[in-house]
PDB file of N, CA and C in Angstrom:
ATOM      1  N   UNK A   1    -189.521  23.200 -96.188  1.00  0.00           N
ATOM      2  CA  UNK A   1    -190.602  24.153 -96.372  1.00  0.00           C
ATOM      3  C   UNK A   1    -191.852  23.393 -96.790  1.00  0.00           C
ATOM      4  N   UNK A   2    -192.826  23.517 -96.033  1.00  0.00           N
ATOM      5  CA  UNK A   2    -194.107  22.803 -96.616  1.00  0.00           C
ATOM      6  C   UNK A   2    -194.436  23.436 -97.719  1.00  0.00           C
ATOM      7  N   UNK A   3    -195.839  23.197 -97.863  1.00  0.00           N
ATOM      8  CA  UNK A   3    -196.128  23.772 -99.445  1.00  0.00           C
ATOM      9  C   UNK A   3    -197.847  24.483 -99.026  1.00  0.00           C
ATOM     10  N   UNK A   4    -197.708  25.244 -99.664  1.00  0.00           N
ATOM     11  CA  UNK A   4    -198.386  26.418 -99.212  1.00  0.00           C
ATOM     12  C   UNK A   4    -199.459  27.150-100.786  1.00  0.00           C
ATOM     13  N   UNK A   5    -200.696  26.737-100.218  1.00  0.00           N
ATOM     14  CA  UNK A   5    -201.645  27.033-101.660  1.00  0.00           C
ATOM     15  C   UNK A   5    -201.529  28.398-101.862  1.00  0.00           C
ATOM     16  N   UNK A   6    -201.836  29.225-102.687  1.00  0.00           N
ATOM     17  CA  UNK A   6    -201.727  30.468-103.216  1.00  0.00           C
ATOM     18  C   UNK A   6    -202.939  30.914-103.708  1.00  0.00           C
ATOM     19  N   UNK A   7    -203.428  30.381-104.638  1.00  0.00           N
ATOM     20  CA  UNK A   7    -204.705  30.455-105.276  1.00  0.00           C
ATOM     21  C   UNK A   7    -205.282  29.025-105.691  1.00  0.00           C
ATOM     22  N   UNK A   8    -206.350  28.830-106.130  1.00  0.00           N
ATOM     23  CA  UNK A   8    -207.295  27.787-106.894  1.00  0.00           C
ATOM     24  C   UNK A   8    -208.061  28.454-108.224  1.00  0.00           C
ATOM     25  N   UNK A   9    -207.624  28.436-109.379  1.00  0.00           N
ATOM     26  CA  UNK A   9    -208.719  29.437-110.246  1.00  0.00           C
ATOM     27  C   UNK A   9    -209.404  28.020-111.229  1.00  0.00           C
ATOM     28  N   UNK A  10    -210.987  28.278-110.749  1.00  0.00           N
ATOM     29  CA  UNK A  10    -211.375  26.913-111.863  1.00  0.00           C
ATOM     30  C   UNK A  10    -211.248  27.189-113.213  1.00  0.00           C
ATOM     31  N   UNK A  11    -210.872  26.205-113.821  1.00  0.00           N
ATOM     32  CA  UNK A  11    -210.597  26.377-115.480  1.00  0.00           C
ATOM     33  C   UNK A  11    -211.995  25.503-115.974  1.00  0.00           C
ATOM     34  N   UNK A  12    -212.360  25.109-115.393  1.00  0.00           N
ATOM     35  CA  UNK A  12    -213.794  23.909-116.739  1.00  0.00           C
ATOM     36  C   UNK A  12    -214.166  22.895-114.873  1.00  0.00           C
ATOM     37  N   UNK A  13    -215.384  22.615-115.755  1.00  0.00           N
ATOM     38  CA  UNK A  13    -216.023  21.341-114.379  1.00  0.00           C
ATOM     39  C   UNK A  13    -215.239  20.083-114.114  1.00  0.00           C
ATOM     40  N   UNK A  14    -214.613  20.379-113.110  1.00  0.00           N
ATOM     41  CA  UNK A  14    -213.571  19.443-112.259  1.00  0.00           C
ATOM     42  C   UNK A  14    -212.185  19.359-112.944  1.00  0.00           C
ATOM     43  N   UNK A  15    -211.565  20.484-113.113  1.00  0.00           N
ATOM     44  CA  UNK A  15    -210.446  21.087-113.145  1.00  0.00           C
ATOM     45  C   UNK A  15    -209.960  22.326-112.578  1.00  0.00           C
ATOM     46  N   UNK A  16    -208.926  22.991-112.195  1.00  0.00           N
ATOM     47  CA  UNK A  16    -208.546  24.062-111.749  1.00  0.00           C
ATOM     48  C   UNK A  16    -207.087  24.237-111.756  1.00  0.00           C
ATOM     49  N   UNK A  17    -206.870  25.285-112.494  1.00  0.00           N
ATOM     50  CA  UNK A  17    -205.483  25.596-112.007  1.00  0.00           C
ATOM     51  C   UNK A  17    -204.822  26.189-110.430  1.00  0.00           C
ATOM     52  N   UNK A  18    -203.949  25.711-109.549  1.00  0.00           N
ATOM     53  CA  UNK A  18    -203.201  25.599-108.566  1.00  0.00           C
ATOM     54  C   UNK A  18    -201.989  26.379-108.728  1.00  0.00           C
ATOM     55  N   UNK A  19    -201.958  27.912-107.981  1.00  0.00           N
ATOM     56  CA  UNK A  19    -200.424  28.336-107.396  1.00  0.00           C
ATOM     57  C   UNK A  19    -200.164  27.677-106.604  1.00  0.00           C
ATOM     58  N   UNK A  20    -198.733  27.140-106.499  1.00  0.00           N
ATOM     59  CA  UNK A  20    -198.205  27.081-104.064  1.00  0.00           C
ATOM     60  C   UNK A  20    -196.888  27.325-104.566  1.00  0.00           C
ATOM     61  N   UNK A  21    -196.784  28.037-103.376  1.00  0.00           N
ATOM     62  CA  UNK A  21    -195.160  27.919-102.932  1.00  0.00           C
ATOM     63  C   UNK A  21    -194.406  26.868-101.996  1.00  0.00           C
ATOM     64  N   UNK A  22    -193.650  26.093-102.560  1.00  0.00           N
ATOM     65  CA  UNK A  22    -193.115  25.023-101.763  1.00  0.00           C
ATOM     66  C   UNK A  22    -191.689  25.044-102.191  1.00  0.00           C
ATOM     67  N   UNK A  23    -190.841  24.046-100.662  1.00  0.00           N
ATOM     68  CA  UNK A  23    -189.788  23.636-101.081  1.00  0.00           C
ATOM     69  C   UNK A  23    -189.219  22.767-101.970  1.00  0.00           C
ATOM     70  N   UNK A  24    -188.120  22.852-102.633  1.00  0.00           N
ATOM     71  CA  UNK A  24    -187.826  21.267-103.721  1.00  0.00           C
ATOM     72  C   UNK A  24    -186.142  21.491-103.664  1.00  0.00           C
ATOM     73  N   UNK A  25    -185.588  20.272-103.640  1.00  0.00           N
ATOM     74  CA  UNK A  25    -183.680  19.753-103.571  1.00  0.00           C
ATOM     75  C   UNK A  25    -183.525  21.175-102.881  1.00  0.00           C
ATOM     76  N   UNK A  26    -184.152  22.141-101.430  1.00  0.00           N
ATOM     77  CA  UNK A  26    -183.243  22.763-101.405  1.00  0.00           C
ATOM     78  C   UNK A  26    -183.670  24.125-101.788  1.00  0.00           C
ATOM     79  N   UNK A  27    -184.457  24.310-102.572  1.00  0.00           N
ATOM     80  CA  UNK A  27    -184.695  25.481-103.155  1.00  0.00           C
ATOM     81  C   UNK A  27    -186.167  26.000-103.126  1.00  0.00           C
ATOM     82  N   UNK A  28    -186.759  27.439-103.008  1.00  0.00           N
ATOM     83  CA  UNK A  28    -188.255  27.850-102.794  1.00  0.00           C
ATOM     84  C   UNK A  28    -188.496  27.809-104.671  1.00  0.00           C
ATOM     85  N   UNK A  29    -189.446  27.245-104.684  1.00  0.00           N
ATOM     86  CA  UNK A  29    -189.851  27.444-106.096  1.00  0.00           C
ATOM     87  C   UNK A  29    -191.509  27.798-105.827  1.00  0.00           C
ATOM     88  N   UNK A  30    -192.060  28.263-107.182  1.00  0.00           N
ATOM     89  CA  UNK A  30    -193.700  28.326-107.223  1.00  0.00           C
ATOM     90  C   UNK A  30    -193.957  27.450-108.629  1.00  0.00           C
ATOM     91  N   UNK A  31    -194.859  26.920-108.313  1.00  0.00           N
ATOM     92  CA  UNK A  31    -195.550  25.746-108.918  1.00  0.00           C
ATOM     93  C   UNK A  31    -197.242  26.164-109.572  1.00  0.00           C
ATOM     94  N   UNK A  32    -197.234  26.565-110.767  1.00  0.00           N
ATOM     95  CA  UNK A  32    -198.849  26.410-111.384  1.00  0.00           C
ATOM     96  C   UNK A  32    -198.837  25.452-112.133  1.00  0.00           C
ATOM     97  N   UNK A  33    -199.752  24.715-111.976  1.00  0.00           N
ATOM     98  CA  UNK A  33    -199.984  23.312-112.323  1.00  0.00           C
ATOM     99  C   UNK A  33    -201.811  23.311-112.352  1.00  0.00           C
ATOM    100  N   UNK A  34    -202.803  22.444-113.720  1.00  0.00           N
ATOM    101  CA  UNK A  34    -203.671  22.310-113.759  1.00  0.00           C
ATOM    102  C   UNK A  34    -204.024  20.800-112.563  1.00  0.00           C
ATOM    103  N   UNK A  35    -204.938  20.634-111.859  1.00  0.00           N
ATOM    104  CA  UNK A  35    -205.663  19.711-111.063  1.00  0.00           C
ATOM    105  C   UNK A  35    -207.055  19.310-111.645  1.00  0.00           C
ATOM    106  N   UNK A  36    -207.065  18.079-111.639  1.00  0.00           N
ATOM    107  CA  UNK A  36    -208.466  17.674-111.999  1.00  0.00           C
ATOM    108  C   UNK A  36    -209.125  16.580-110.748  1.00  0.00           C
ATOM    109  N   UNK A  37    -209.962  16.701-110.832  1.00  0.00           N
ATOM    110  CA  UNK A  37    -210.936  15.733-109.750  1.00  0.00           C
ATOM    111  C   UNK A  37    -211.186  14.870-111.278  1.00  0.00           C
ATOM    112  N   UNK A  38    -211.095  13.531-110.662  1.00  0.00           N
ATOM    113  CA  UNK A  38    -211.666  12.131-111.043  1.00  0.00           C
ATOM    114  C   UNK A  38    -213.194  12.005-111.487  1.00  0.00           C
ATOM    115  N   UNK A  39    -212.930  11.496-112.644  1.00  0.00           N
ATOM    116  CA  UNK A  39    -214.889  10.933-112.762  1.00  0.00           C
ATOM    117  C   UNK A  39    -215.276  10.563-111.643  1.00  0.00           C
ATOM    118  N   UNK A  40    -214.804   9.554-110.807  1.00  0.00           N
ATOM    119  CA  UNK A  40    -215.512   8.856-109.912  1.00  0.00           C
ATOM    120  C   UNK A  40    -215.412   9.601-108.435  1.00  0.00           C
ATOM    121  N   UNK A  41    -215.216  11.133-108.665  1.00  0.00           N
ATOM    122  CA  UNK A  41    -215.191  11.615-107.274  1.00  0.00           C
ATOM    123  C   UNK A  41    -214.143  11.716-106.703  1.00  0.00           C
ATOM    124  N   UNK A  42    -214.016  12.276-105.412  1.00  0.00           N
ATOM    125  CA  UNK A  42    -212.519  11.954-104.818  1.00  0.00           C
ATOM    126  C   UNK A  42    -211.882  13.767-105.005  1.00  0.00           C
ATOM    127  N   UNK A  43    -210.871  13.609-104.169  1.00  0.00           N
ATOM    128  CA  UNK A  43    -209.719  14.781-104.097  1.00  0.00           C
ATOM    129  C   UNK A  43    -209.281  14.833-105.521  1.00  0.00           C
ATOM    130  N   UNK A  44    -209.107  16.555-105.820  1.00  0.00           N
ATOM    131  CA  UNK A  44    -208.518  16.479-107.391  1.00  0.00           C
ATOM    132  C   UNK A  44    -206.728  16.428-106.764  1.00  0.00           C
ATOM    133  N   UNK A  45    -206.360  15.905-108.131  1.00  0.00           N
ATOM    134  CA  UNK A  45    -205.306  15.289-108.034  1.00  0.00           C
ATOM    135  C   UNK A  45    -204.171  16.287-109.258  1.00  0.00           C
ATOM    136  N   UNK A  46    -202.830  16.499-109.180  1.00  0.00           N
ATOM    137  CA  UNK A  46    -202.087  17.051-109.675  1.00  0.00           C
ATOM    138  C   UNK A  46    -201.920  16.216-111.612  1.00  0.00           C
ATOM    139  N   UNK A  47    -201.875  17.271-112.032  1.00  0.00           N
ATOM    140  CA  UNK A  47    -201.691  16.593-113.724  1.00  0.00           C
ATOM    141  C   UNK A  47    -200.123  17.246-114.154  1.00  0.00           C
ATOM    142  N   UNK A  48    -199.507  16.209-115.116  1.00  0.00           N
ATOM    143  CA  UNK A  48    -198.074  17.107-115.703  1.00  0.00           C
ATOM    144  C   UNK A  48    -198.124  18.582-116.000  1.00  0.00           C
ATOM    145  N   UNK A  49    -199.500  18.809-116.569  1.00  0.00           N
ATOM    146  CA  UNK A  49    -199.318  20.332-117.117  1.00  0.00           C
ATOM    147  C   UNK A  49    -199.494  21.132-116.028  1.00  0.00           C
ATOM    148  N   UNK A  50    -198.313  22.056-116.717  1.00  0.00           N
ATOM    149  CA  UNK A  50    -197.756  22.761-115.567  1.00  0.00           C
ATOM    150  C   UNK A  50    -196.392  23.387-115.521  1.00  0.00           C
ATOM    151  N   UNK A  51    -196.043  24.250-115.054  1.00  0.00           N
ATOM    152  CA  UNK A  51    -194.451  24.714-114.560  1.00  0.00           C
ATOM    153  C   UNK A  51    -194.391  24.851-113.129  1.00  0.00           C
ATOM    154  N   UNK A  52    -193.203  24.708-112.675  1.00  0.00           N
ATOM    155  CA  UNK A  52    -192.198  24.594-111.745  1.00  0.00           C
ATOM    156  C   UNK A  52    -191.118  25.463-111.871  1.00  0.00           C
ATOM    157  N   UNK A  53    -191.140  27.073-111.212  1.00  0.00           N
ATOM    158  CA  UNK A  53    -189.887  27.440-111.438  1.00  0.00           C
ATOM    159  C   UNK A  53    -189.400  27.902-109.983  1.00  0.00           C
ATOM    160  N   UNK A  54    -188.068  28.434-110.231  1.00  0.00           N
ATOM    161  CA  UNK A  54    -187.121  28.754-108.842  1.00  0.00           C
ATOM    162  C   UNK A  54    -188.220  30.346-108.792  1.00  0.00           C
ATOM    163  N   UNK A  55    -188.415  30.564-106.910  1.00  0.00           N
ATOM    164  CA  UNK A  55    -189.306  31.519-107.104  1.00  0.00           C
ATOM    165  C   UNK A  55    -188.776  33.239-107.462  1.00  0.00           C
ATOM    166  N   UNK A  56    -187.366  33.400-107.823  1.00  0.00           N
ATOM    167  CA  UNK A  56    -186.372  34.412-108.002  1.00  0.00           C
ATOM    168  C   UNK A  56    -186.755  34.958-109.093  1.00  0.00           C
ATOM    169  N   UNK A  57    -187.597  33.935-109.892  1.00  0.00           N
ATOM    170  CA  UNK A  57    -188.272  34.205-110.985  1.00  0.00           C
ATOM    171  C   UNK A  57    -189.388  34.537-111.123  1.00  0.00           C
ATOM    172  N   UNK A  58    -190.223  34.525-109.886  1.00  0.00           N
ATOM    173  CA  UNK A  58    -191.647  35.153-109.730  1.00  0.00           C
ATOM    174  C   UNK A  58    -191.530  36.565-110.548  1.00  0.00           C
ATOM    175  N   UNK A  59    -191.398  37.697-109.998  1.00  0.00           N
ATOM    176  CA  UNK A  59    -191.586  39.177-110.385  1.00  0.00           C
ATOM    177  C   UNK A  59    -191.104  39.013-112.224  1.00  0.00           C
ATOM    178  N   UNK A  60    -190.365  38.200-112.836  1.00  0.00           N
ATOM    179  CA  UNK A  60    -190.405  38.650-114.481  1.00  0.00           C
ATOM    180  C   UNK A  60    -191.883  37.863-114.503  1.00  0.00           C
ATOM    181  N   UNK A  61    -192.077  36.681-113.932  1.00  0.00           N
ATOM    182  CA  UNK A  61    -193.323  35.716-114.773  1.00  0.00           C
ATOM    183  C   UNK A  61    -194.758  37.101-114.466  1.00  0.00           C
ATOM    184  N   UNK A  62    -194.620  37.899-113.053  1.00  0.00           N
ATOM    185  CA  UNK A  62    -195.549  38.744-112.725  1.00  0.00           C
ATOM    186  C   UNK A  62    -196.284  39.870-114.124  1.00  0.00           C
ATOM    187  N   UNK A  63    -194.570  39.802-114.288  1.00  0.00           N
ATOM    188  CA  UNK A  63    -194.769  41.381-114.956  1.00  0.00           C
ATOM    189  C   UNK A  63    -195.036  40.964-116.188  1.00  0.00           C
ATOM    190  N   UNK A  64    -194.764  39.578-116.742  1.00  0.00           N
ATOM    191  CA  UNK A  64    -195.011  39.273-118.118  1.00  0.00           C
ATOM    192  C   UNK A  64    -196.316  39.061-118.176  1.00  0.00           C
ATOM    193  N   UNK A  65    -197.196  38.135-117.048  1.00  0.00           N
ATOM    194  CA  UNK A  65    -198.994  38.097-116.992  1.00  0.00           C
ATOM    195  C   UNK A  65    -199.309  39.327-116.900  1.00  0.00           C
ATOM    196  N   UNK A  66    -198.829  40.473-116.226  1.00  0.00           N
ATOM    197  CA  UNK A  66    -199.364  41.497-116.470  1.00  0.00           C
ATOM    198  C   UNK A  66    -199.496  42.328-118.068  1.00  0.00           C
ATOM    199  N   UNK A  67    -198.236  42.115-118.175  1.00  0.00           N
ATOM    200  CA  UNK A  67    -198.577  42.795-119.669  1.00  0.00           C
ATOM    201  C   UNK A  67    -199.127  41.735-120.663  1.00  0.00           C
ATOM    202  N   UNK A  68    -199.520  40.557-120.647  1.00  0.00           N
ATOM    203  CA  UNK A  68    -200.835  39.488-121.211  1.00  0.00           C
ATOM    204  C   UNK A  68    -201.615  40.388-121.024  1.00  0.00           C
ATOM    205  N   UNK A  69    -202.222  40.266-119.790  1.00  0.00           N
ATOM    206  CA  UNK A  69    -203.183  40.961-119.361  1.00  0.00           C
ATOM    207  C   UNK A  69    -203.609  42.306-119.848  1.00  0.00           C
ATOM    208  N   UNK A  70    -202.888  43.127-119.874  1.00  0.00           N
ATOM    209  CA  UNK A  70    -203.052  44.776-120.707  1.00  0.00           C
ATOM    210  C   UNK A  70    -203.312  44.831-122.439  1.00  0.00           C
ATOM    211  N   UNK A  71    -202.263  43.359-122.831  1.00  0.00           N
ATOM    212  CA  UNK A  71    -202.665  43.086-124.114  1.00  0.00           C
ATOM    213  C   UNK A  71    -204.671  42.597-124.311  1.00  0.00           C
ATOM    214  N   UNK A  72    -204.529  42.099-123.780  1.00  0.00           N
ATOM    215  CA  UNK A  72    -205.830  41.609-124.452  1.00  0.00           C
ATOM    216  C   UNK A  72    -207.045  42.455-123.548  1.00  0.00           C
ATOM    217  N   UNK A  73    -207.059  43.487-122.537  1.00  0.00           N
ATOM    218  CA  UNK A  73    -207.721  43.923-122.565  1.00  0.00           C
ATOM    219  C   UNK A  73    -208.451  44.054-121.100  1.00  0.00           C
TER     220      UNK A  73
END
């Protein structure tokens, strides 16, 4: 399974957090992970922070940002 962007949401100047859905050992997982572009320019590049889960788990992580979301307003 290739890997497939979802969203880009910028977090600060030359960073952004990254959804995709891609394959891994076998399995569909979704991946949010922060990206930063380089001082010196260039493609932003993937940073550790971040999760990786199996995507079976999408709809609880959904419903839990949603109710973040209702919490604060």
């Amino acid at each position: 399974m290739t890997r497939t962007e979802v969203a880009a949401i910028r977090k600060a100047d030359g960073a952004e957090v990254r959804i995709t859905v891609q394959g891994y050992k076998g399995r569909r997982v979704v991946d949010v992970r922060v990206w930063f572009q380089p001082a010196a320019g260039g493609d932003f590049v993937p940073t550790r922070k971040g999760v990786t889960m199996d995507a079976d788990k999408l709809p609880a992580l959904a419903l839990a940002l949603a109710e973040a979301a209702r919490i604060i307003g």
